[in-house]
PDB file of N, CA and C in Angstrom:
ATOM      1  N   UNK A   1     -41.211 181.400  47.317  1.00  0.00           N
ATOM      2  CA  UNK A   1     -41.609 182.742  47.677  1.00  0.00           C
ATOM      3  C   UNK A   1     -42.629 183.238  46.651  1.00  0.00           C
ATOM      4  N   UNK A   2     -43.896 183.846  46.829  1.00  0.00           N
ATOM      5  CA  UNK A   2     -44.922 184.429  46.278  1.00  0.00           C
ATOM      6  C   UNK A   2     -44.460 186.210  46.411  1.00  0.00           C
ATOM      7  N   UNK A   3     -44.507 186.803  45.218  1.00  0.00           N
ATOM      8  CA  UNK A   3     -44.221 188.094  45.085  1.00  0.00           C
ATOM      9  C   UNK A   3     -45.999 188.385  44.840  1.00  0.00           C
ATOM     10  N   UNK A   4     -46.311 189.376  45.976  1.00  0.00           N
ATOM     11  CA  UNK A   4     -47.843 189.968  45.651  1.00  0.00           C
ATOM     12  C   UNK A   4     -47.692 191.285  45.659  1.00  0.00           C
ATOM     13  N   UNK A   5     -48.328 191.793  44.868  1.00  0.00           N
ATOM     14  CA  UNK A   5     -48.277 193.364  45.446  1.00  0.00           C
ATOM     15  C   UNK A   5     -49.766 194.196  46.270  1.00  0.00           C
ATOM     16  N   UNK A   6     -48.693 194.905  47.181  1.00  0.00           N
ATOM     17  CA  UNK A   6     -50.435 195.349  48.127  1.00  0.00           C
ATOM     18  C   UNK A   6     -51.642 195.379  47.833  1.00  0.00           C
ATOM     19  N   UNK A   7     -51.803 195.927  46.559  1.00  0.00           N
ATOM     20  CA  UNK A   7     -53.418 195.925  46.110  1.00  0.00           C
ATOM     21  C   UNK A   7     -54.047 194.201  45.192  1.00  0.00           C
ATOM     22  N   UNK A   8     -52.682 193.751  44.901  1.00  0.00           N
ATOM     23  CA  UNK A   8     -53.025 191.907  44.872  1.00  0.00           C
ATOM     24  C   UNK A   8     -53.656 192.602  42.973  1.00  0.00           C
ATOM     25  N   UNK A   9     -53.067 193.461  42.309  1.00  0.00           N
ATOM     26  CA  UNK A   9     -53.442 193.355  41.314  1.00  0.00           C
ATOM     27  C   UNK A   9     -52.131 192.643  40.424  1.00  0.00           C
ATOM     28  N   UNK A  10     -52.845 191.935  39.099  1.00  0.00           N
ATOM     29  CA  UNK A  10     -51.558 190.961  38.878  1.00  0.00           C
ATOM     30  C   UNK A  10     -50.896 192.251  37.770  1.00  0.00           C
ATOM     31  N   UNK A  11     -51.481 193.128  36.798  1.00  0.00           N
ATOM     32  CA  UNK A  11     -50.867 194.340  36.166  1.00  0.00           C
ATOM     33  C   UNK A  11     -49.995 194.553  36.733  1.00  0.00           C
ATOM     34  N   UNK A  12     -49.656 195.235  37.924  1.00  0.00           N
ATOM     35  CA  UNK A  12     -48.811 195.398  38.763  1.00  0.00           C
ATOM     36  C   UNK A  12     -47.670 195.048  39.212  1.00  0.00           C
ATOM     37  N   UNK A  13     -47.766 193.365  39.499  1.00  0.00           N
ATOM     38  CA  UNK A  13     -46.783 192.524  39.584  1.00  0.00           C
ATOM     39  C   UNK A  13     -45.940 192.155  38.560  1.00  0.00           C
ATOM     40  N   UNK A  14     -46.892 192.088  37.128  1.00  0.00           N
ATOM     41  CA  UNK A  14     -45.903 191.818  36.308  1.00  0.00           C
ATOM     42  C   UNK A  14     -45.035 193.293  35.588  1.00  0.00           C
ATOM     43  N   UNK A  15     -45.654 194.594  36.148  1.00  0.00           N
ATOM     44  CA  UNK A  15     -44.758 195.196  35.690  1.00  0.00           C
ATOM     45  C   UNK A  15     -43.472 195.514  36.648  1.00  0.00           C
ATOM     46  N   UNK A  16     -43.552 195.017  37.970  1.00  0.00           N
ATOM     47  CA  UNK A  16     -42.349 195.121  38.922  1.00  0.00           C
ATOM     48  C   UNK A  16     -41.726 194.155  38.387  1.00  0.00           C
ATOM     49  N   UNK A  17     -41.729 192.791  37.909  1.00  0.00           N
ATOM     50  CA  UNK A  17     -41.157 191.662  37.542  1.00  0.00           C
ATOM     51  C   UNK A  17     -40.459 192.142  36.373  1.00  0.00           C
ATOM     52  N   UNK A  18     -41.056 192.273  35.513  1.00  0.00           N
ATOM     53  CA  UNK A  18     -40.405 193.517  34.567  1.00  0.00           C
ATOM     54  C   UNK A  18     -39.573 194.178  34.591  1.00  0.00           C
ATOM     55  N   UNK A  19     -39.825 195.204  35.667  1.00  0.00           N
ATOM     56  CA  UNK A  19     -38.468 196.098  35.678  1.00  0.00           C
ATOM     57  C   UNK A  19     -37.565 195.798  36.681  1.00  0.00           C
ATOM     58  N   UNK A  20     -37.779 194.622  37.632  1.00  0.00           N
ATOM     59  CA  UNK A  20     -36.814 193.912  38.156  1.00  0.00           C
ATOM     60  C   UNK A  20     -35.359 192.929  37.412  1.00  0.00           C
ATOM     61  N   UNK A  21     -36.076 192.608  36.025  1.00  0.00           N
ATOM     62  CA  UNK A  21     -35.512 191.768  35.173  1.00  0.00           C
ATOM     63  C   UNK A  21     -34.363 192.757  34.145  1.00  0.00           C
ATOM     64  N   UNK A  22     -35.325 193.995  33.744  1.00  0.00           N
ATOM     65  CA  UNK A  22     -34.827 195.272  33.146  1.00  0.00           C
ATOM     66  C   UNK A  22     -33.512 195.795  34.020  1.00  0.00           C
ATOM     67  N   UNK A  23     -34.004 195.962  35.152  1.00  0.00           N
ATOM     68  CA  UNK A  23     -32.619 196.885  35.868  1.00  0.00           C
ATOM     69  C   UNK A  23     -31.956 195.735  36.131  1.00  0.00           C
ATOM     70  N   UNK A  24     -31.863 194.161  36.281  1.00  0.00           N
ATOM     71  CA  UNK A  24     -30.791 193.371  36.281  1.00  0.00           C
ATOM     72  C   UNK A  24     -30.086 193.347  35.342  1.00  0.00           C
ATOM     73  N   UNK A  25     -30.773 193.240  34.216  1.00  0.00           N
ATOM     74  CA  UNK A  25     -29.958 193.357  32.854  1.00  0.00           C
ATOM     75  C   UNK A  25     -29.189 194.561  32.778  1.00  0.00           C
ATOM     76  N   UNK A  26     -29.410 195.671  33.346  1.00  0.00           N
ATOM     77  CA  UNK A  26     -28.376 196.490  32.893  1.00  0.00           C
ATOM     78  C   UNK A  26     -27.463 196.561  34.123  1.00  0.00           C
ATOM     79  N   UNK A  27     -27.837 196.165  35.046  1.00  0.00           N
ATOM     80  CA  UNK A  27     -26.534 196.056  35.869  1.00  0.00           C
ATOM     81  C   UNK A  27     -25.464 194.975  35.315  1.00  0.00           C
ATOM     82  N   UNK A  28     -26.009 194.053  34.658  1.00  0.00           N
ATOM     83  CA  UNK A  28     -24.924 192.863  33.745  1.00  0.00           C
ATOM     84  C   UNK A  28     -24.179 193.713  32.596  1.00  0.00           C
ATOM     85  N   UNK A  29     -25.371 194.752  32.089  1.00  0.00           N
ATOM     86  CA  UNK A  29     -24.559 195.204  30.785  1.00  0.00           C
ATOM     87  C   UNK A  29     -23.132 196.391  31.566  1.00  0.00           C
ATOM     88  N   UNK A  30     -23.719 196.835  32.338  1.00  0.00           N
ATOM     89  CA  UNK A  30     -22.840 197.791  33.597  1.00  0.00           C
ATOM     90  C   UNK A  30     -21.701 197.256  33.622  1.00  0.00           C
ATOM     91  N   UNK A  31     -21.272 195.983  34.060  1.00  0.00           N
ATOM     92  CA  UNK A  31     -20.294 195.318  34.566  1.00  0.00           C
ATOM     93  C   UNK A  31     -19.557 194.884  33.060  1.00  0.00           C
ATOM     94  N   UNK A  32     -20.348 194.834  31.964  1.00  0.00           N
ATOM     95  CA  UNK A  32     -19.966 194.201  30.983  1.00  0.00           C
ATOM     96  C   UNK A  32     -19.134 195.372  30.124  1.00  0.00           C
ATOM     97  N   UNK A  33     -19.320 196.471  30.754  1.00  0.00           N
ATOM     98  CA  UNK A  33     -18.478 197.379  29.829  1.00  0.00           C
ATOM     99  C   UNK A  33     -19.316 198.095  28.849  1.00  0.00           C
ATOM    100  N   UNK A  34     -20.844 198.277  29.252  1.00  0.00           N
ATOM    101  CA  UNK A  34     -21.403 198.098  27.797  1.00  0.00           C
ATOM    102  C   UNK A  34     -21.874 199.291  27.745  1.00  0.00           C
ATOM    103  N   UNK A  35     -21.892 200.564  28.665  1.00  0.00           N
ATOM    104  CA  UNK A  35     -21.333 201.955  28.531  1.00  0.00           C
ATOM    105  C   UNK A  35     -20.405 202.626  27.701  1.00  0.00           C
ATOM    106  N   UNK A  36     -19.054 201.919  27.994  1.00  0.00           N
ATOM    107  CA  UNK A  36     -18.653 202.366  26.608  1.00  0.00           C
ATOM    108  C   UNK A  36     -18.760 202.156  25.191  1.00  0.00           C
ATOM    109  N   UNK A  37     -19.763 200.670  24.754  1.00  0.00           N
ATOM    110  CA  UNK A  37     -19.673 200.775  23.468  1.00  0.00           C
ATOM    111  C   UNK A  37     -21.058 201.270  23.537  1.00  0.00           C
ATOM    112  N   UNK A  38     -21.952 201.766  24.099  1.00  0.00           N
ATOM    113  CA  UNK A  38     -23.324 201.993  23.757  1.00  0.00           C
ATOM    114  C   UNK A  38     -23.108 203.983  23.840  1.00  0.00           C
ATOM    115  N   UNK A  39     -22.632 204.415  24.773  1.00  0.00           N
ATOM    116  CA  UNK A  39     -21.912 205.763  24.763  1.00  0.00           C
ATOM    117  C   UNK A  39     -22.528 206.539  26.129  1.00  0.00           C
ATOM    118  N   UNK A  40     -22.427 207.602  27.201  1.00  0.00           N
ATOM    119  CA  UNK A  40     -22.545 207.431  28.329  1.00  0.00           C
ATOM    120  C   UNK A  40     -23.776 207.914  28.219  1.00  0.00           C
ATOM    121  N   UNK A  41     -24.099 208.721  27.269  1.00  0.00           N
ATOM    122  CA  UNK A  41     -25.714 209.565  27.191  1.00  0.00           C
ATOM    123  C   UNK A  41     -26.531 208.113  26.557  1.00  0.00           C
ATOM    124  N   UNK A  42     -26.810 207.463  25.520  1.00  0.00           N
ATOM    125  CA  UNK A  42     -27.345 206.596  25.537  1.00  0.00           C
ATOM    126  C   UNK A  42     -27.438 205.072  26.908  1.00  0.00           C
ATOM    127  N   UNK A  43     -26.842 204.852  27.531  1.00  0.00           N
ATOM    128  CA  UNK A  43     -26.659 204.303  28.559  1.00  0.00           C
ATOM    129  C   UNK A  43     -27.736 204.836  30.075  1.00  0.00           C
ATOM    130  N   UNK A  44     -27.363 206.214  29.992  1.00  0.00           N
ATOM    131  CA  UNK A  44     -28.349 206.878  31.167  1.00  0.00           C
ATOM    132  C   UNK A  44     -29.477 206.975  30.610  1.00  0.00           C
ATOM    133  N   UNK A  45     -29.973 206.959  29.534  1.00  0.00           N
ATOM    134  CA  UNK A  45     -31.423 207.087  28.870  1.00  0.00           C
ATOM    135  C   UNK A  45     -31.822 205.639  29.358  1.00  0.00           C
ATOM    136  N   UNK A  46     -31.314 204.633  29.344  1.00  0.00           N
ATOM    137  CA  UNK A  46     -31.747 203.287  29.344  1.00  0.00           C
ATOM    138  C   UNK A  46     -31.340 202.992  30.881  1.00  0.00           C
ATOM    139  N   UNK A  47     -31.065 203.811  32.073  1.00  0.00           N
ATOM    140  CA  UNK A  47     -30.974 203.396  33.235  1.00  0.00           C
ATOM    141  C   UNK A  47     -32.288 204.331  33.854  1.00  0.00           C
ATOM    142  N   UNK A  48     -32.663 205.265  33.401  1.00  0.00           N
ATOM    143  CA  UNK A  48     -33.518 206.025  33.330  1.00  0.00           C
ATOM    144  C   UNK A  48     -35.364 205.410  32.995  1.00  0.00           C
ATOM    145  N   UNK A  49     -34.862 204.722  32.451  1.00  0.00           N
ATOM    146  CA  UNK A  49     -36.400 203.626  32.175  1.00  0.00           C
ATOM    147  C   UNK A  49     -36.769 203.097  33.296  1.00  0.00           C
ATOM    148  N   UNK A  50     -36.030 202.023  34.167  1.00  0.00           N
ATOM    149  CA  UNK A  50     -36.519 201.300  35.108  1.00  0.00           C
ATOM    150  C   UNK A  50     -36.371 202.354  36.249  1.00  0.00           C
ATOM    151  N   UNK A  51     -35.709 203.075  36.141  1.00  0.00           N
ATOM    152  CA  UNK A  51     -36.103 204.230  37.573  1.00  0.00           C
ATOM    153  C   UNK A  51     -37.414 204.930  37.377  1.00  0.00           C
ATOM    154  N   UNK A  52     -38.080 205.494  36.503  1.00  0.00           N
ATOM    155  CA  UNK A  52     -39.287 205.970  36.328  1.00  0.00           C
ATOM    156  C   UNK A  52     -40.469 204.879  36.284  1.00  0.00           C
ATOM    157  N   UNK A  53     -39.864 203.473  35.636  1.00  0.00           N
ATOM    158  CA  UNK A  53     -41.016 202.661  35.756  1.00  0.00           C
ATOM    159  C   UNK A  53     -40.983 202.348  36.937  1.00  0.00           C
ATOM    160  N   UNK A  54     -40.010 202.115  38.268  1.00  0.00           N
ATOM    161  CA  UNK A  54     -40.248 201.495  39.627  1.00  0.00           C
ATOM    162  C   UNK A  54     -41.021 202.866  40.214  1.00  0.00           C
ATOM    163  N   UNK A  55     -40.825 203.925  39.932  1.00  0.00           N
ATOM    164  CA  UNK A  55     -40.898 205.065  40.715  1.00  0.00           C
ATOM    165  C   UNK A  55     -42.266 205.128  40.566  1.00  0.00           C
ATOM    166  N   UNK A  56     -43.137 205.027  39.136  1.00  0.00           N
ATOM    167  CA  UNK A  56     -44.668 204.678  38.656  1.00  0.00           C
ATOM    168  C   UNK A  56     -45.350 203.905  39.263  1.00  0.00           C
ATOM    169  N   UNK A  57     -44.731 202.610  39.962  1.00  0.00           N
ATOM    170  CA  UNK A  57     -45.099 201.625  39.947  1.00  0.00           C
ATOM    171  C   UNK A  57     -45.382 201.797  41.726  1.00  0.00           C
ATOM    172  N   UNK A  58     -44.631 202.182  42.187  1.00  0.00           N
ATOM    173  CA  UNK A  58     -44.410 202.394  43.419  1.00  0.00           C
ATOM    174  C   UNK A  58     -45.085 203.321  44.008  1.00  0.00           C
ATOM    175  N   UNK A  59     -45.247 204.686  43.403  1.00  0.00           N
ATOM    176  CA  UNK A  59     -46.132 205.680  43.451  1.00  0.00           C
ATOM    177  C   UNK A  59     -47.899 204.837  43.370  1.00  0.00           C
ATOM    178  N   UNK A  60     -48.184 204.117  42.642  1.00  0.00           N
ATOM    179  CA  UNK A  60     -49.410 203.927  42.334  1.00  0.00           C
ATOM    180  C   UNK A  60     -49.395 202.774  43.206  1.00  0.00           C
ATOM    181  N   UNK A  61     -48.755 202.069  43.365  1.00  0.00           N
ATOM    182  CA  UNK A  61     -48.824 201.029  45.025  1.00  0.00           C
ATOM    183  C   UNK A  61     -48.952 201.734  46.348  1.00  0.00           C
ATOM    184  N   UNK A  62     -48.271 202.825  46.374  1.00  0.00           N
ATOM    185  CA  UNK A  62     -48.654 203.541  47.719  1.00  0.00           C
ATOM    186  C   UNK A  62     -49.896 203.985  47.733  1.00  0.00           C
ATOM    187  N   UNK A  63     -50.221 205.209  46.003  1.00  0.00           N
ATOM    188  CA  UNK A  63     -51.593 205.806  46.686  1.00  0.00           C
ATOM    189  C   UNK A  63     -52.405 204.627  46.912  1.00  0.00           C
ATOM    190  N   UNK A  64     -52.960 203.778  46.200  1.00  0.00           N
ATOM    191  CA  UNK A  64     -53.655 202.673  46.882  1.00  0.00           C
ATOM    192  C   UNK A  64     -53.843 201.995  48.196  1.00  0.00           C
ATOM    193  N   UNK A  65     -52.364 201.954  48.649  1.00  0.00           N
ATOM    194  CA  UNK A  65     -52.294 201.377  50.097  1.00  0.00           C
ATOM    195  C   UNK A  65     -52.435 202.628  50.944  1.00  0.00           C
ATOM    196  N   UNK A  66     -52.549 203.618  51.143  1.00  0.00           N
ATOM    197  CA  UNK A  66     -53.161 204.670  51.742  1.00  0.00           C
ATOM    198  C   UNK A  66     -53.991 205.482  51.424  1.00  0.00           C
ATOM    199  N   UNK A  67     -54.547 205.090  50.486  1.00  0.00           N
ATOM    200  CA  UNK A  67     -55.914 205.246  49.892  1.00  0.00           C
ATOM    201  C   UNK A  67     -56.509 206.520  50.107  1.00  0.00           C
ATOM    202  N   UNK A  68     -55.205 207.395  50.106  1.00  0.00           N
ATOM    203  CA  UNK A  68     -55.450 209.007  49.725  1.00  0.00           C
ATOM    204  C   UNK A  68     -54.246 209.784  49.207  1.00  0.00           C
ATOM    205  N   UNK A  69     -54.649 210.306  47.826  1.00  0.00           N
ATOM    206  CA  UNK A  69     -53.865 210.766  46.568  1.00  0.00           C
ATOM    207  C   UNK A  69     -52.464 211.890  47.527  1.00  0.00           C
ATOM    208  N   UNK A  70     -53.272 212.532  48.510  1.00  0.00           N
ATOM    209  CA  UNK A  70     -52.278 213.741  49.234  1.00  0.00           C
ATOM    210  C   UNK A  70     -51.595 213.180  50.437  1.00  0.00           C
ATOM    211  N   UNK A  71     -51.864 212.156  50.781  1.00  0.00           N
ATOM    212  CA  UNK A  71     -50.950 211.435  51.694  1.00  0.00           C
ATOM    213  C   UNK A  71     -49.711 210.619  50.666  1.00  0.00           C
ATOM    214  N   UNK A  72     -50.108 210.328  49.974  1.00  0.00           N
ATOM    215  CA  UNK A  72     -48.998 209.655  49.116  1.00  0.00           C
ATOM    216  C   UNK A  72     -47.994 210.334  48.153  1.00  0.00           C
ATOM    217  N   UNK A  73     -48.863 211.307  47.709  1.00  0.00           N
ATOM    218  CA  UNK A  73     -48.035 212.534  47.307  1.00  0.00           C
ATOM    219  C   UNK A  73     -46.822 213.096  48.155  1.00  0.00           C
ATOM    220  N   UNK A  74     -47.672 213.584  49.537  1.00  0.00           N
ATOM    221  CA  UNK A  74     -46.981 213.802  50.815  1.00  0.00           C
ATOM    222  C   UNK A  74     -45.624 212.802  51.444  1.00  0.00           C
ATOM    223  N   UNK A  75     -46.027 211.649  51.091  1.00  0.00           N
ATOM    224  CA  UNK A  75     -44.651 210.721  51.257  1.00  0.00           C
ATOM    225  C   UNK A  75     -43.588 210.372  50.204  1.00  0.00           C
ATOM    226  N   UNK A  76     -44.195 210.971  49.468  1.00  0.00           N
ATOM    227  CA  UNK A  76     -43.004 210.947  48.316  1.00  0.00           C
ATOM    228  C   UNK A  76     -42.307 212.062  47.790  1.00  0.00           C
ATOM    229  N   UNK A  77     -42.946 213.633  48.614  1.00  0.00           N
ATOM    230  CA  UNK A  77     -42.258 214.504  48.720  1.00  0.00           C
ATOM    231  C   UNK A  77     -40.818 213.661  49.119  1.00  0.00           C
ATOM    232  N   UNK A  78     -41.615 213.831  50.586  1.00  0.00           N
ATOM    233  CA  UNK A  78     -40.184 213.425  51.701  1.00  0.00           C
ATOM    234  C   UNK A  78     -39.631 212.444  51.337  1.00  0.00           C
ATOM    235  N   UNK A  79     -39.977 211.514  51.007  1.00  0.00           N
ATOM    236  CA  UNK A  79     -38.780 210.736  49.975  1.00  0.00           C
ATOM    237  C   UNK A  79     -37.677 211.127  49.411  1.00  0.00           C
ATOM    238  N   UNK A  80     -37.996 211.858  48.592  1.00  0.00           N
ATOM    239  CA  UNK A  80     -37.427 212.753  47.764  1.00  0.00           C
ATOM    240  C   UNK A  80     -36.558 214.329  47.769  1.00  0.00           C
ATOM    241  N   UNK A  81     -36.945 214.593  48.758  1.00  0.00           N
ATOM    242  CA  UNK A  81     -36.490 215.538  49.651  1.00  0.00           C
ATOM    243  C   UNK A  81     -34.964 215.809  49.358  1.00  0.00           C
ATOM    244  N   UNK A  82     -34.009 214.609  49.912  1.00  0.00           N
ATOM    245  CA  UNK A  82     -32.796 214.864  49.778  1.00  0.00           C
ATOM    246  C   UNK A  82     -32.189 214.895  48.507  1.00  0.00           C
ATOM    247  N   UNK A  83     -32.803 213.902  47.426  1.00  0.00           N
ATOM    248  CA  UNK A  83     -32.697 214.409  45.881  1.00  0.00           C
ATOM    249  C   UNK A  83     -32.808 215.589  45.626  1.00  0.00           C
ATOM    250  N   UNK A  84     -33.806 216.321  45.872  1.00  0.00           N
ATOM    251  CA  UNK A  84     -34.411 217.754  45.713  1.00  0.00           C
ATOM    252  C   UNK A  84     -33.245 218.523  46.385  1.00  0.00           C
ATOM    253  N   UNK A  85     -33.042 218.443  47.159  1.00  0.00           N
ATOM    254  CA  UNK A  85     -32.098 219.577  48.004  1.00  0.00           C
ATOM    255  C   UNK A  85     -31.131 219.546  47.113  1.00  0.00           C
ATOM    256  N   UNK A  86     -30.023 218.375  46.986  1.00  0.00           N
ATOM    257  CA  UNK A  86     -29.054 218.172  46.016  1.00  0.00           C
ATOM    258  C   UNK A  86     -29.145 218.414  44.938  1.00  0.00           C
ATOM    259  N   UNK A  87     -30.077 218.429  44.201  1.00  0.00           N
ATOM    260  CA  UNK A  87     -30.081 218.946  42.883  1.00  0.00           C
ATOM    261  C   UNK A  87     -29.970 220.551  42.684  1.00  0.00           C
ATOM    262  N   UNK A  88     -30.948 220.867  43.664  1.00  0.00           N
ATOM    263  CA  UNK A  88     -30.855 222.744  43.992  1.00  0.00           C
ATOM    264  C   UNK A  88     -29.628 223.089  44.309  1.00  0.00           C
ATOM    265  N   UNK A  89     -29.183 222.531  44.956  1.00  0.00           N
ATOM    266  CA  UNK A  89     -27.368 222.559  45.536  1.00  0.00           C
ATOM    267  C   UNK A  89     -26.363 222.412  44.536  1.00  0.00           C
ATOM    268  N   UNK A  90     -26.709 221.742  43.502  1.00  0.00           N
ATOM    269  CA  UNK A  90     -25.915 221.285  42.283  1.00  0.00           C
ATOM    270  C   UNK A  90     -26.025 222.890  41.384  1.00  0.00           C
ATOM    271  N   UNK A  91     -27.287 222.789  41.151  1.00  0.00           N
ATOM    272  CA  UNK A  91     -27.472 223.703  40.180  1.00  0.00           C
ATOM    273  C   UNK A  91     -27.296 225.230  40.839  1.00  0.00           C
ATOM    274  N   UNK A  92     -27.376 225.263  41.997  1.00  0.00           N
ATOM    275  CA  UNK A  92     -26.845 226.854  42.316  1.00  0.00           C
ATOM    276  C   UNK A  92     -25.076 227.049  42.563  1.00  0.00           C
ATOM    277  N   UNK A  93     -24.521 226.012  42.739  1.00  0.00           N
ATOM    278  CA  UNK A  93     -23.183 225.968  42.486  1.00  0.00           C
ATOM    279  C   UNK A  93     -22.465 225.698  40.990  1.00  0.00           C
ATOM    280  N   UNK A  94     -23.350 225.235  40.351  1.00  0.00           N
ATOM    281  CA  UNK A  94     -22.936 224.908  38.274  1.00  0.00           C
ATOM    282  C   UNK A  94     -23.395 226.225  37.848  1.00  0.00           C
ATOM    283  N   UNK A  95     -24.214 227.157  38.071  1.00  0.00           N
ATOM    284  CA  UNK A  95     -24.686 228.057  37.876  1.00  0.00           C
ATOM    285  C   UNK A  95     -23.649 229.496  37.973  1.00  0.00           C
ATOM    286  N   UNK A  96     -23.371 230.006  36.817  1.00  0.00           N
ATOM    287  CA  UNK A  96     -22.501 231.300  37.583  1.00  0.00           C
ATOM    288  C   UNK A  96     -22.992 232.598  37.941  1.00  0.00           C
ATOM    289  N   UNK A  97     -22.894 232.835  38.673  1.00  0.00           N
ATOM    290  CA  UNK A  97     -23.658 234.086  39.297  1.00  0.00           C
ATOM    291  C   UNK A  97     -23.228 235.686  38.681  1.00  0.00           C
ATOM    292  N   UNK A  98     -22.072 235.512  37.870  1.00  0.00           N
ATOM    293  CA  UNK A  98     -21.806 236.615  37.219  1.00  0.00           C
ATOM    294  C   UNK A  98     -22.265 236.720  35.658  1.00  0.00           C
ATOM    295  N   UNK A  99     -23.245 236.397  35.758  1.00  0.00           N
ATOM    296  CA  UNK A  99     -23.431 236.182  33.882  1.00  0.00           C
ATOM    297  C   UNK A  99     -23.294 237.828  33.388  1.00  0.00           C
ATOM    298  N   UNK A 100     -22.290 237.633  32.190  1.00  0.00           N
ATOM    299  CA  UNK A 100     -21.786 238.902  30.933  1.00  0.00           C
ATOM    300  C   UNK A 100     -22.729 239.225  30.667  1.00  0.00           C
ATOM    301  N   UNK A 101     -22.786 240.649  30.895  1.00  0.00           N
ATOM    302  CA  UNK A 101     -24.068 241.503  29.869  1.00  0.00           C
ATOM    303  C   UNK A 101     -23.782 241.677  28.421  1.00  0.00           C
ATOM    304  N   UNK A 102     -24.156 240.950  27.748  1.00  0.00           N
ATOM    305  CA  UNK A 102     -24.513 241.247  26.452  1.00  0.00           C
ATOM    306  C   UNK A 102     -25.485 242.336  25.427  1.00  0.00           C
ATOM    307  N   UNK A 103     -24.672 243.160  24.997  1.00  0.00           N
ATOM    308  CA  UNK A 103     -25.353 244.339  24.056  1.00  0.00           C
ATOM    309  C   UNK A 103     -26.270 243.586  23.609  1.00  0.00           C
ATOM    310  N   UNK A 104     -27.228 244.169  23.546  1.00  0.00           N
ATOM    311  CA  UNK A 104     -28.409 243.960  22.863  1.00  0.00           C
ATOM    312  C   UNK A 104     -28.517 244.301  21.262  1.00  0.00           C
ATOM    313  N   UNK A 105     -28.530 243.851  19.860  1.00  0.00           N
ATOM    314  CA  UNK A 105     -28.640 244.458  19.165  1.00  0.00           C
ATOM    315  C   UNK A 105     -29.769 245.108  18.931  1.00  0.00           C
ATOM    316  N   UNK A 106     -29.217 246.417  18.023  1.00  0.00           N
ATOM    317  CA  UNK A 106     -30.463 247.597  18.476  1.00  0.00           C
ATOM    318  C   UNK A 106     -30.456 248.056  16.833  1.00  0.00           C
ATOM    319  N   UNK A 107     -31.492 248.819  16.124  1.00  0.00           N
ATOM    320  CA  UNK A 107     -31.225 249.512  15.033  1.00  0.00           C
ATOM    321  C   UNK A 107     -30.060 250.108  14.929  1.00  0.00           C
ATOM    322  N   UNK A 108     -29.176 250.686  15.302  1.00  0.00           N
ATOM    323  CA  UNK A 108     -27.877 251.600  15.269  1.00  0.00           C
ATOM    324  C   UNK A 108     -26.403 250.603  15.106  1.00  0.00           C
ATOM    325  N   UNK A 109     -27.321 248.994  15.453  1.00  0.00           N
ATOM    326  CA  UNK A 109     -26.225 247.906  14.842  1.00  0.00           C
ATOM    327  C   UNK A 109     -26.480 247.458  13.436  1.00  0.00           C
ATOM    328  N   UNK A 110     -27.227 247.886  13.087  1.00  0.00           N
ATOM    329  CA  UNK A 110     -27.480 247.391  11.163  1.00  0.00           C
ATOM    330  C   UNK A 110     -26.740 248.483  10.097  1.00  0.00           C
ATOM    331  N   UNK A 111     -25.367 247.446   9.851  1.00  0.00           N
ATOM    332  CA  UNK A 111     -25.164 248.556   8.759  1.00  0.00           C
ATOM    333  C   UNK A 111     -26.074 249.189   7.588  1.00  0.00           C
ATOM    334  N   UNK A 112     -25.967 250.274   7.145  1.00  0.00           N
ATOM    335  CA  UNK A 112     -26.137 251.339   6.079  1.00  0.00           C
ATOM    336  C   UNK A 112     -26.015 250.769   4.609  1.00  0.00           C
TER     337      UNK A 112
END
């Protein structure tokens, strides 16, 4: 099997090969337990790499293959779409809608 990518540039290929190799490895370290000794915030920083590099990579393979910046933009809205909703959904339900008014300190709070 020949892996090409649409625009047949080899930059390209070797950075999908890359982060094909990257996100395997951490699916091994995943299984290996290696969340808990690495800690859960360091762990998502490093699952976080190959999602932005495929997402780069992928983004700049599309605008090319449709060979206009607002059509590709445009499809990766909608891509994304249901991420987007869910996250707004997340954060207006984590969010409390009664936030405490807090006094303001004012001159008449500085003691004498």
């Amino acid at each position: 099997m020949y892996l090409q990518s649409i625009t047949g540039s080899t930059s390209l290929i070797v950075a999908t090969l890359t982060l094909m190799l990257y996100t395997i490895s951490l699916h091994i370290a995943a299984i290996a337990g290696a969340s808990r000794q690495l800690g859960v915030v360091i762990f998502a920083i490093l699952h976080a790499i190959p999602a932005v590099g495929i997402f780069t990579v992928t983004s700049v393979e599309l605008a090319l293959a449709v060979k206009s910046p607002t059509v590709a933009i445009s499809i990766i809205v909608l891509c994304f779409l249901p991420t987007i909703v869910t996250i707004f959904q997340y954060l207006h339900i984590a969010t409390p809608r009664d936030l405490p008014s807090v006094p303001l300190a004012g001159p008449t709070d500085v003691p004498a």
